[in-house]
Protein backbone atom coordinates (compact mmCIF):
# COMPACT_ATOMS: atom_id res chain seq x y z
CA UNK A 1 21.52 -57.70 -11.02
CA UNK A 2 20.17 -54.88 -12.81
CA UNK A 3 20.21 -55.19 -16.65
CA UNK A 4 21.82 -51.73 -16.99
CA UNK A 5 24.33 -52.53 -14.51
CA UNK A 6 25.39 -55.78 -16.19
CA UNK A 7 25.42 -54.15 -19.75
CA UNK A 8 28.36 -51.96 -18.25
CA UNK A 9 30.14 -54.86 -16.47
CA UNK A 10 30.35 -56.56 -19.76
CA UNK A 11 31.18 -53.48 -21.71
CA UNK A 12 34.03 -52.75 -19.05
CA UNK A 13 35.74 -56.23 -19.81
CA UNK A 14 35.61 -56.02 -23.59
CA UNK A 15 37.18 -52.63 -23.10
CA UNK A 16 40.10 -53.89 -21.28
CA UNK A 17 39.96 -56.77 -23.83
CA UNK A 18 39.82 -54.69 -26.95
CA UNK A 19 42.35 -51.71 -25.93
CA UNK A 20 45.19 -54.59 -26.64
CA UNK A 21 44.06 -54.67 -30.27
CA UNK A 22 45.72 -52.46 -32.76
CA UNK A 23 42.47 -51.48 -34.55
CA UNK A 24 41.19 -50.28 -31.06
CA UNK A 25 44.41 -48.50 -30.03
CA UNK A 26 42.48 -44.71 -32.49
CA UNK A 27 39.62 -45.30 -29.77
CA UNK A 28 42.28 -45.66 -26.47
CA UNK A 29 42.87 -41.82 -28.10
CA UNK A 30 39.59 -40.82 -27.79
CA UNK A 31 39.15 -41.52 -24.30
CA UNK A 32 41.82 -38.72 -23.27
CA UNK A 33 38.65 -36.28 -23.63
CA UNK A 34 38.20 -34.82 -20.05
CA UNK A 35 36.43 -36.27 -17.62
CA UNK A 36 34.93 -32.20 -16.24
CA UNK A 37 34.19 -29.41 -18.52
CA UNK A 38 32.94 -26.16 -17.27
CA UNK A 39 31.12 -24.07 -20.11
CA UNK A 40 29.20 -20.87 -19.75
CA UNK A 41 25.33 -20.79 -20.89
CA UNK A 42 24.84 -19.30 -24.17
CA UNK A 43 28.33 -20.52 -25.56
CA UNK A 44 29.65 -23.53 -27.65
CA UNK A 45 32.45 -25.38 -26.29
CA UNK A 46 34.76 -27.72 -28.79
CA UNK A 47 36.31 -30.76 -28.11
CA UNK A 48 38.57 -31.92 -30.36
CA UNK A 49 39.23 -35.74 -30.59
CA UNK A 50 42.66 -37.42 -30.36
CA UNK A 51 41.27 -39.73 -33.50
CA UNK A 52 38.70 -39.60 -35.83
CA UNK A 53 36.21 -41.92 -33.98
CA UNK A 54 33.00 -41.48 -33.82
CA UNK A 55 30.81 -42.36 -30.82
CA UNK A 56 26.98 -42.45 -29.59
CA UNK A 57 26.32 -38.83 -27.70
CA UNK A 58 23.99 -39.12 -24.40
CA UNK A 59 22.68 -35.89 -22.71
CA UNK A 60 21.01 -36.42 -18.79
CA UNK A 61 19.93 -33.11 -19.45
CA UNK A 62 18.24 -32.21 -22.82
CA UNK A 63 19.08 -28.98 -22.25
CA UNK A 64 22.13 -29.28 -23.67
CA UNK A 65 22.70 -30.06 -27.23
CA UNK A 66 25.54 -32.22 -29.01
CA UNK A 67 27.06 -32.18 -32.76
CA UNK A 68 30.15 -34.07 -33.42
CA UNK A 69 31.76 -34.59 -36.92
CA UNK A 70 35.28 -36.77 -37.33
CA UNK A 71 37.77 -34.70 -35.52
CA UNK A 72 35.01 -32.81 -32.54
CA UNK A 73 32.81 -32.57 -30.38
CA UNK A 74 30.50 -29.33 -30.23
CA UNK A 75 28.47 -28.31 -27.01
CA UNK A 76 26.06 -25.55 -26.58
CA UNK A 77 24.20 -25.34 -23.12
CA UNK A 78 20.95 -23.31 -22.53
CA UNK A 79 20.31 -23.89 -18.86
CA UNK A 80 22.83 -23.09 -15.99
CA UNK A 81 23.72 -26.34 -14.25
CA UNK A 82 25.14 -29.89 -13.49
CA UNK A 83 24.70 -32.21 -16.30
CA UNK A 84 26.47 -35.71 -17.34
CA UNK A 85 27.64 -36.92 -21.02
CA UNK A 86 27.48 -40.39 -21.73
CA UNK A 87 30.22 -41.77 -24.36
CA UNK A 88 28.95 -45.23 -25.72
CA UNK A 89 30.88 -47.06 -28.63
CA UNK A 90 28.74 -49.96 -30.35
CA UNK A 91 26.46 -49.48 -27.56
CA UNK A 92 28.61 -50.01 -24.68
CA UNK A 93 28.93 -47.24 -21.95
CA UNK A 94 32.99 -46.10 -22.12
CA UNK A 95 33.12 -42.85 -20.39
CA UNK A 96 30.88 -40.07 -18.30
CA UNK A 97 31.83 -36.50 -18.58
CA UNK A 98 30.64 -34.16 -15.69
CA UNK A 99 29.53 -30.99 -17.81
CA UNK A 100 29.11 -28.01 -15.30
CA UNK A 101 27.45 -24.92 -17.00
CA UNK A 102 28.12 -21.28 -15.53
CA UNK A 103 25.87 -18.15 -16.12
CA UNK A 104 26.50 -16.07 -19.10
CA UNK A 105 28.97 -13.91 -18.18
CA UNK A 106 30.88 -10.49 -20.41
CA UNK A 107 32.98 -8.27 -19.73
CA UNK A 108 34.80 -5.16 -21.47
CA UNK A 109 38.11 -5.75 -22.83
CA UNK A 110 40.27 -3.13 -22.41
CA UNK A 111 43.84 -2.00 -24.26
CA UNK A 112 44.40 1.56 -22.66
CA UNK A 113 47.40 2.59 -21.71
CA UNK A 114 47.40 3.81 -18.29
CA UNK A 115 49.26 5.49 -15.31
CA UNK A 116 49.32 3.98 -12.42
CA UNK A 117 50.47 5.34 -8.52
CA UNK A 118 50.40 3.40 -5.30
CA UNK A 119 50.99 4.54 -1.85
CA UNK A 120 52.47 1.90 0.17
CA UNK A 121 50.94 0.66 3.72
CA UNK A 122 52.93 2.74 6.20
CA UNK A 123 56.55 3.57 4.40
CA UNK A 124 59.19 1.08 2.86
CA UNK A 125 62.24 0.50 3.50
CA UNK A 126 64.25 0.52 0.55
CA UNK A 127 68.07 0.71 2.01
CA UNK A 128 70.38 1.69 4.61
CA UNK A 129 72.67 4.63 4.91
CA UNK A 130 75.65 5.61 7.15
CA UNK A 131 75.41 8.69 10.01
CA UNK A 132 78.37 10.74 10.12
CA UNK A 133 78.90 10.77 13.80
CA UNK A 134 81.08 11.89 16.70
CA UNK A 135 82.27 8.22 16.85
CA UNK A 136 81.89 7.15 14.03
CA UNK A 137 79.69 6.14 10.58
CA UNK A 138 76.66 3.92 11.78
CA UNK A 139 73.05 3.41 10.84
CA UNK A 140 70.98 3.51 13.22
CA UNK A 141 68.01 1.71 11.40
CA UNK A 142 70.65 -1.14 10.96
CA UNK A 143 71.42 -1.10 14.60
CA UNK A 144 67.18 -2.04 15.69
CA UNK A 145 67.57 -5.19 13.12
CA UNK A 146 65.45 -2.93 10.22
CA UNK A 147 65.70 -4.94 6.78
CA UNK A 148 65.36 -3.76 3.29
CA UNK A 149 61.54 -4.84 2.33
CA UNK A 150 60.37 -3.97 5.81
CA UNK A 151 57.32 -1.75 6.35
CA UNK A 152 57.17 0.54 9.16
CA UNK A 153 53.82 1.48 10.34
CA UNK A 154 53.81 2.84 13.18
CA UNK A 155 56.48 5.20 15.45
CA UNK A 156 55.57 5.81 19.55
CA UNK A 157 51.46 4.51 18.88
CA UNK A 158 50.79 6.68 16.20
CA UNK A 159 50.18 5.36 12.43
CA UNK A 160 52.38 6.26 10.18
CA UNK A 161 50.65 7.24 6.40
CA UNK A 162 53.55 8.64 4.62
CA UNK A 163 57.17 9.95 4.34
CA UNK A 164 56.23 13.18 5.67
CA UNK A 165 54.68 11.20 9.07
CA UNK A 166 58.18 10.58 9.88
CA UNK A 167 60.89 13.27 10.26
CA UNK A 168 58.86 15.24 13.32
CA UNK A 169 59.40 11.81 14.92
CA UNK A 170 62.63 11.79 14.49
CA UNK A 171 63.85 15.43 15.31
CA UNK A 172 62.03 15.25 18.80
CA UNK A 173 63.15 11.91 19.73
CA UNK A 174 66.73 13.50 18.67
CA UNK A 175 66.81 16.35 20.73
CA UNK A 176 65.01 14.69 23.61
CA UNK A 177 67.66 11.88 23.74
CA UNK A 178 64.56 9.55 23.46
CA UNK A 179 64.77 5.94 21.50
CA UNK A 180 61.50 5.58 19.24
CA UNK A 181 58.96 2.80 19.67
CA UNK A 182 59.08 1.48 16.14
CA UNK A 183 56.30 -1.08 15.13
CA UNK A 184 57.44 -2.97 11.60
CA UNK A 185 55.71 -5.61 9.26
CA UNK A 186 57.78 -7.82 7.48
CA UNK A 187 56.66 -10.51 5.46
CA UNK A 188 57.66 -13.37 7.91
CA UNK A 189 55.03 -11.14 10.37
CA UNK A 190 54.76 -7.91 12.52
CA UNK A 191 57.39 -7.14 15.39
CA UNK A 192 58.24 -3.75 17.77
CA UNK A 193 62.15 -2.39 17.94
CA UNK A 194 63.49 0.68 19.52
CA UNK A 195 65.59 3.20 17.29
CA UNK A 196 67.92 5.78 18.63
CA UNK A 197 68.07 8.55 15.67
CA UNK A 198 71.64 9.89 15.49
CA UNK A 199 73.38 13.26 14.40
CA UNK A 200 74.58 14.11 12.06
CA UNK A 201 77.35 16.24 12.18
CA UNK A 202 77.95 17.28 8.42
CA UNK A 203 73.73 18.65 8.41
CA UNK A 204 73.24 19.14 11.68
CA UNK A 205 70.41 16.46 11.49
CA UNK A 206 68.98 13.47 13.24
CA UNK A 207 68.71 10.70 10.82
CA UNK A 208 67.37 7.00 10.70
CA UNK A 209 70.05 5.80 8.55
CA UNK A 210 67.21 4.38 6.53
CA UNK A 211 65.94 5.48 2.75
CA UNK A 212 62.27 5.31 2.84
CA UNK A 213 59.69 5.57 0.45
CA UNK A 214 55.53 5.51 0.55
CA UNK A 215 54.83 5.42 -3.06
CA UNK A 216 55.89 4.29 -6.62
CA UNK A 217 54.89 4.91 -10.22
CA UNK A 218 54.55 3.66 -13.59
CA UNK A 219 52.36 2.86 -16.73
CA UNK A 220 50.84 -0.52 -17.45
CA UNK A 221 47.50 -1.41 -19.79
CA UNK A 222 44.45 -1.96 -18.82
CA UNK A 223 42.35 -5.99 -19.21
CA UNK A 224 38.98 -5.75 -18.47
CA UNK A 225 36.15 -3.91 -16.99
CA UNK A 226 33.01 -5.49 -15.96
CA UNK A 227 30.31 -3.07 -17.01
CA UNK A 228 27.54 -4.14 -14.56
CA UNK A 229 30.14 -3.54 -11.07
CA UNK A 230 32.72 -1.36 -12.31
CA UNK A 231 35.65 -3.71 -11.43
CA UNK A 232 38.59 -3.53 -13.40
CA UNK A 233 41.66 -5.44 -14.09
CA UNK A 234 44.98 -4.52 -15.27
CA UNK A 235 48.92 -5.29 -15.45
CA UNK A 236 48.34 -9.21 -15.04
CA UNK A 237 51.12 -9.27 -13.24
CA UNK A 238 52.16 -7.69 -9.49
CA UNK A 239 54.17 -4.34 -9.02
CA UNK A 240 57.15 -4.99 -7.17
CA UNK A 241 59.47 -1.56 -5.72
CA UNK A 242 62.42 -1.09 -8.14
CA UNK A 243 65.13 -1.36 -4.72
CA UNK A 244 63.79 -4.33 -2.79
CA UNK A 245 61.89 -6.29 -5.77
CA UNK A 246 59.26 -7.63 -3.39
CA UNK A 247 55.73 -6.93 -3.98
CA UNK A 248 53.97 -3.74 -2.86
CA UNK A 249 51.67 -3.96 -0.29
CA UNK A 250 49.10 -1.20 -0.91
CA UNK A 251 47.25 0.86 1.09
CA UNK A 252 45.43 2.45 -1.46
CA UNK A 253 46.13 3.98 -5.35
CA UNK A 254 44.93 5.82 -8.35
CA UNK A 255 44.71 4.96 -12.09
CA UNK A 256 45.06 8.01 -14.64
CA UNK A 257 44.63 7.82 -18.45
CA UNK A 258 48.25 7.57 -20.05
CA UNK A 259 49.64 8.62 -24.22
CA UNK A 260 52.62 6.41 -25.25
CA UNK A 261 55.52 9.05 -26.63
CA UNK A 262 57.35 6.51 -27.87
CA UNK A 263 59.05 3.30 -27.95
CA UNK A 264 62.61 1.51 -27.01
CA UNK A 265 62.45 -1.67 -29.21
CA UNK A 266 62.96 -5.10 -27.39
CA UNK A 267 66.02 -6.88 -29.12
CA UNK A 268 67.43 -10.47 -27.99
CA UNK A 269 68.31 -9.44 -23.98
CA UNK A 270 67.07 -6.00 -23.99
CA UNK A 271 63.67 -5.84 -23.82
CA UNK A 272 62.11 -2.69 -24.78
CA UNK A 273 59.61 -0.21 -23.17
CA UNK A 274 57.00 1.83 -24.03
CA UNK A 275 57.83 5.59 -22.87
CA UNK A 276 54.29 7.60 -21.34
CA UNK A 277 52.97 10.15 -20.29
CA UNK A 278 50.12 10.49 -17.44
CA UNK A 279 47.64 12.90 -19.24
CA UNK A 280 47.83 16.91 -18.53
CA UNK A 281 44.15 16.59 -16.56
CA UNK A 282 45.89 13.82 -14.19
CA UNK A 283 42.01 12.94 -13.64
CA UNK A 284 41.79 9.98 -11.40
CA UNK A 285 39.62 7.74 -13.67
CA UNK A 286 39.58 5.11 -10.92
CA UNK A 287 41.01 3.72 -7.40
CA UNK A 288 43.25 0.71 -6.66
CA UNK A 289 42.82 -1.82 -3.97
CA UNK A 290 44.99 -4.54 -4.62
CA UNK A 291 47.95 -5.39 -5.93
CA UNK A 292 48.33 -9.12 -6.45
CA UNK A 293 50.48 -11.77 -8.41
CA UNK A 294 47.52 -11.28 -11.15
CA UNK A 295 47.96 -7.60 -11.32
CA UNK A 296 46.38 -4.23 -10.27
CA UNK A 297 42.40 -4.37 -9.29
CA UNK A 298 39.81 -1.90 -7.85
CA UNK A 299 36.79 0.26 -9.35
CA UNK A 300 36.91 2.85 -11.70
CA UNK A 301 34.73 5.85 -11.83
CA UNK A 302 34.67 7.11 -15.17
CA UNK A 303 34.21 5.24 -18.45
CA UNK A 304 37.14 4.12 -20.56
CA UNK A 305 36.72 3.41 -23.97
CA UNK A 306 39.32 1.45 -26.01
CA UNK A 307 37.24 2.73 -29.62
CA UNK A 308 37.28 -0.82 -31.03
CA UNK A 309 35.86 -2.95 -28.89
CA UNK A 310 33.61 -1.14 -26.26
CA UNK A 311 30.77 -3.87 -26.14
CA UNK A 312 30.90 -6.63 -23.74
CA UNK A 313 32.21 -10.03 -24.75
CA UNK A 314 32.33 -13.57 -23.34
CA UNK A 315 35.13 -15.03 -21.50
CA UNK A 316 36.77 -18.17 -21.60
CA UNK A 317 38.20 -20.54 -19.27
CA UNK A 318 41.42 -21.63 -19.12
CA UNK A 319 40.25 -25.28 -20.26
CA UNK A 320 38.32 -23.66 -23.44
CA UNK A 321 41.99 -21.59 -24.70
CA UNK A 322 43.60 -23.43 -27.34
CA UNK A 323 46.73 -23.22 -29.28
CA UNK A 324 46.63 -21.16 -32.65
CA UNK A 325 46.01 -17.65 -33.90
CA UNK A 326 44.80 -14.87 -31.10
CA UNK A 327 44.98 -10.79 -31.14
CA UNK A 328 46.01 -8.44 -28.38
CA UNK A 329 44.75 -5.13 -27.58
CA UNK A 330 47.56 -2.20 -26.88
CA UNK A 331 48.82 1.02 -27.52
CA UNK A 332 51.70 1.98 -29.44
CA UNK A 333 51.18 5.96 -30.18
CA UNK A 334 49.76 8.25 -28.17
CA UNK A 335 46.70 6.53 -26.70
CA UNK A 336 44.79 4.97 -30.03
CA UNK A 337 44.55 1.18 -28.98
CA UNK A 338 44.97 -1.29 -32.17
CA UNK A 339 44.55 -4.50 -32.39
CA UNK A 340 47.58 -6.86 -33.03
CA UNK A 341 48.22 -10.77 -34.45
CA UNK A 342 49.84 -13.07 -31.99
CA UNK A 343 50.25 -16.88 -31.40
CA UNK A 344 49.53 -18.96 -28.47
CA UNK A 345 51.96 -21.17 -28.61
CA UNK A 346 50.94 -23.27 -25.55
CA UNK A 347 48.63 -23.05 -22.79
CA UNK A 348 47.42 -25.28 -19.69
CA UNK A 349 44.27 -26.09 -18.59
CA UNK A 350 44.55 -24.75 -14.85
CA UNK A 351 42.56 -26.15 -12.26
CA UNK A 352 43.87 -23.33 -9.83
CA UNK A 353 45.00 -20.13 -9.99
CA UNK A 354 48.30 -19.59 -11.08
CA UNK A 355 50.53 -17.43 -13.10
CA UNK A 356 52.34 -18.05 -16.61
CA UNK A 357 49.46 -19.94 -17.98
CA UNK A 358 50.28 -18.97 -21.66
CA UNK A 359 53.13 -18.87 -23.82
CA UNK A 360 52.24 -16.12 -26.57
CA UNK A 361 54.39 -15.02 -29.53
CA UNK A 362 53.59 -11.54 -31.57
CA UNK A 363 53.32 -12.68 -35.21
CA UNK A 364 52.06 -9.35 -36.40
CA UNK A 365 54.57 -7.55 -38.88
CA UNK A 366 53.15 -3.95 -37.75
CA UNK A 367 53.94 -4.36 -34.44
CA UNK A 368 56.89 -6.34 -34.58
CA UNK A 369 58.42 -2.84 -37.07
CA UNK A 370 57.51 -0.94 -34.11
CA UNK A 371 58.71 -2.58 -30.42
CA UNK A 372 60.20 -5.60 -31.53
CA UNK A 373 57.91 -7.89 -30.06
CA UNK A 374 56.59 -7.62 -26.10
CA UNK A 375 57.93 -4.62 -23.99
CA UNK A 376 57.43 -3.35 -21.06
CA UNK A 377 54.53 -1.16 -20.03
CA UNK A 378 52.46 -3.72 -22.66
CA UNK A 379 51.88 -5.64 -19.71
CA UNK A 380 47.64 -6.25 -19.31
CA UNK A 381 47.13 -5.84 -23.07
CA UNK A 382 44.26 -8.49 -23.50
CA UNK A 383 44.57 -11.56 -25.42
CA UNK A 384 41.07 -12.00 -27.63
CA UNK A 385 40.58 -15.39 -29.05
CA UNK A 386 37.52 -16.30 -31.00
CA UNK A 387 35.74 -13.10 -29.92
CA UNK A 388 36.48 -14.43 -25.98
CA UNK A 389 38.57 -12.53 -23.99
CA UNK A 390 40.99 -15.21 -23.02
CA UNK A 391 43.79 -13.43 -20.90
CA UNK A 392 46.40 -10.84 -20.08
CA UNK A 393 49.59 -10.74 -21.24
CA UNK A 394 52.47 -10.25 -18.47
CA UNK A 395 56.27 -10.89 -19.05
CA UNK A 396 58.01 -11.01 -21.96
CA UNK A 397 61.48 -13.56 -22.67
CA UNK A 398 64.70 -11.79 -22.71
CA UNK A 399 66.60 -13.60 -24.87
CA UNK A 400 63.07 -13.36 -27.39
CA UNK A 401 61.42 -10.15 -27.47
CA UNK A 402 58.68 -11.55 -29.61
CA UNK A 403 57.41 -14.45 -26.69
CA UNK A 404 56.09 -14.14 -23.28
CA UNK A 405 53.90 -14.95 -20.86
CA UNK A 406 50.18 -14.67 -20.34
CA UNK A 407 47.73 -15.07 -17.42
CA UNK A 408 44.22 -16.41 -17.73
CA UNK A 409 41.33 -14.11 -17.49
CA UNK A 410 39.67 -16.61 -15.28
CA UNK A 411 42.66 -15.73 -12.11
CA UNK A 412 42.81 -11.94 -13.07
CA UNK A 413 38.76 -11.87 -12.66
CA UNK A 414 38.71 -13.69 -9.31
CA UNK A 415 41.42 -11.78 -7.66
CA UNK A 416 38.89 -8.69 -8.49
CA UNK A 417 36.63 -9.57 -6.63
CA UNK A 418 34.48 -11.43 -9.36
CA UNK A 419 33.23 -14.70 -8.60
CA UNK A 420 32.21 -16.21 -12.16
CA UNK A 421 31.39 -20.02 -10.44
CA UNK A 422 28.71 -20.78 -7.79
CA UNK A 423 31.00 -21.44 -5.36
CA UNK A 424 34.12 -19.90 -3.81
CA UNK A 425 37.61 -21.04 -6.03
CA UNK A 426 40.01 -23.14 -4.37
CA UNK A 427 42.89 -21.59 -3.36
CA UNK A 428 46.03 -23.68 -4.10
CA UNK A 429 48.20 -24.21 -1.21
């Protein structure tokens, strides 16, 4: 047997020998370091120990250098790749830590306040209505199994685009006594139904007995923009129609700059809103392509400046965001972004994407005067910690205006299209 090999045997049982001890119980701490750290090249990345003990640092790769003191552990990398750190204690091998190190990697945070339109995939259905009829009150849309939520997208083979697609439909297959071929997605999947429009006699109309809409509207802030592909990210959360609250599936969508006129203040179960504007121009500063649980993504086409902080900055993983002091990036008036004091409160480490991976709290007296804490339309406004940008934040508590959620940067970038690793992200499932 292998001298190496037998040195860790040996260490192994006094380990499990020693962790019974009292005086070893401080080291038992220690060991809760991670056993996989991703940091990007260029960076430092902190580990801070359970207990001040201090133990012998071993590098496979020299290209990574260590520093600890009591109470951390300080890594810088220079070199993009796979490397392994050796923990020894009085010369005994306790743990290895897989140290994976990305590309450098900046983006632009953002802070705008923006407008936002979407036009649906085919048109939604948003409700029923009654026909006033020879025989009677009946919908007709109700009558071919049509749900709120559903999508219709195309009538007798043709695609339907918007609201407008629809009512020649309609007043033919009226007249000609015809049923239309209706083809409908729904979220479960896609499925055909026939629809007999019916008259009604008050208008003198053929009607669906459906409300219908192909587009919806609001304000939001903008994240991030990656300088070198012109990918943005904004909202951090998904837009959902105002009638059906599921998620709108988009077929495409424009961004516009926004001013803030003013603002409803949140108070405990009433959160408040920021009321905008789109500007007079309505210039289409960029497109939007997908409309996720992470927010609102596609590629802008003119520059947006936030006046504060238009250089690139480092990002950081959701494993590098600890708890303590943070800013966020928003507007308030007219369409100056400031920067703000917050809190993180919590956050987790996520190995996959999901939302809510923050719990933030506005600290900052100037901005608590103003809203009141987190309302709506804020959603997006970047979290900066340390100079990273760390996040977005997305929904605020109603019973606490000052606390909400936020959404790691690390989700918002890969649902735009931005793959920061060297291979794909899991999904979860």
């Amino acid at each position: 047997m292998k001298l190496e090999t037998l040195r860790r045997i040996i260490g192994g049982i006094l380990l499990v020998s020693l962790s019974s001890l009292i005086f070893f119980h401080p080291f038992q701490q220690y060991l809760s370091i991670p056993k996989n750290i991703t940091v990007f090249k260029g960076q430092q990345y902190t580990i801070q120990k359970a207990a001040p003990v201090a133990a012998e640092l071993k590098m496979h790769n020299k290209s990574i250098s260590l520093k600890q003191d009591r109470h951390s552990i300080s890594l810088s990398a220079n070199e993009k790749g796979k490397n392994e750190m050796i923990l020894e204690y009085a010369g005994i091998p306790v743990k290895q830590v897989d140290v994976n190190v990305l590309k450098e990697f900046k983006v632009i945070p953002g802070g705008q306040s923006i407008g936002v339109k979407l036009n649906t995939v085919g048109v939604l259905v948003v409700g029923h209505h009654l026909v006033s009829t020879e025989e009677g009150k009946k919908s007709p849309g109700e009558i071919a199994g049509i749900k709120v939520g559903d999508i219709i997208t195309e009538i007798n083979g043709t695609k339907i685009n918007k609201m407008s697609d629809v009512a020649p439909f309609v007043q033919n297959a009226g007249q000609s006594g015809q049923a239309l071929n209706m083809e409908i997605s729904r979220e479960s999947g896609k499925f055909s139904t026939r629809l007999t429009p019916l008259k009604d006699k008050g208008e003198d109309m053929y009607k669906l007995g459906l409300y219908i809409r192909d587009s919806a509207a609001g304000i939001g802030t903008m994240t991030f923009m990656d300088p070198r592909s012109k990918r943005y990210g904004a909202l951090g959360h998904v837009i959902s129609d105002m009638d059906t609250k599921k998620p709108i599936v988009v077929d495409d969508g424009q961004i516009v700059r926004s001013t803030v006129t003013s603002i409803e203040k949140g108070s405990n179960g009433d959160p408040g809103e920021k009321l905008a504007r789109f500007s007079s121009d309505r210039e289409i500063v960029g497109n939007i392509n997908k409309n996720s649980p992470f927010g609102i993504f596609g590629k802008l086409n003119k520059e947006l400046r936030n006046g504060i902080m238009d250089e690139p900055i480092p990002i950081a993983l959701s494993n590098q965001v600890k708890e303590g002091p943070a800013k966020i990036l928003t507007v308030v008036n007219d369409d100056k972004v400031e920067a703000f004091s917050i809190q993180i409160v919590s956050t987790i480490p996520q190995k996959f994407p999901a939302t809510k991976g923050m719990i933030i709290k506005v600290t900052d007296p100037k901005l608590l005067e103003k809203t009141g804490g987190i309302v709506q339309g804020m959603s997006g406004s970047p979290i900066i910690q340390d100079g990273k940008l760390i996040g977005a934040v997305t929904h605020v508590f109603v019973n606490d205006p000052t606390s909400g959620y936020g959404v790691h940067i690390e989700w918002m970038l890969n649902d735009a299209g931005i793959n920061i690793y060297d291979k794909p992200i899991e999904k979860a499932s």
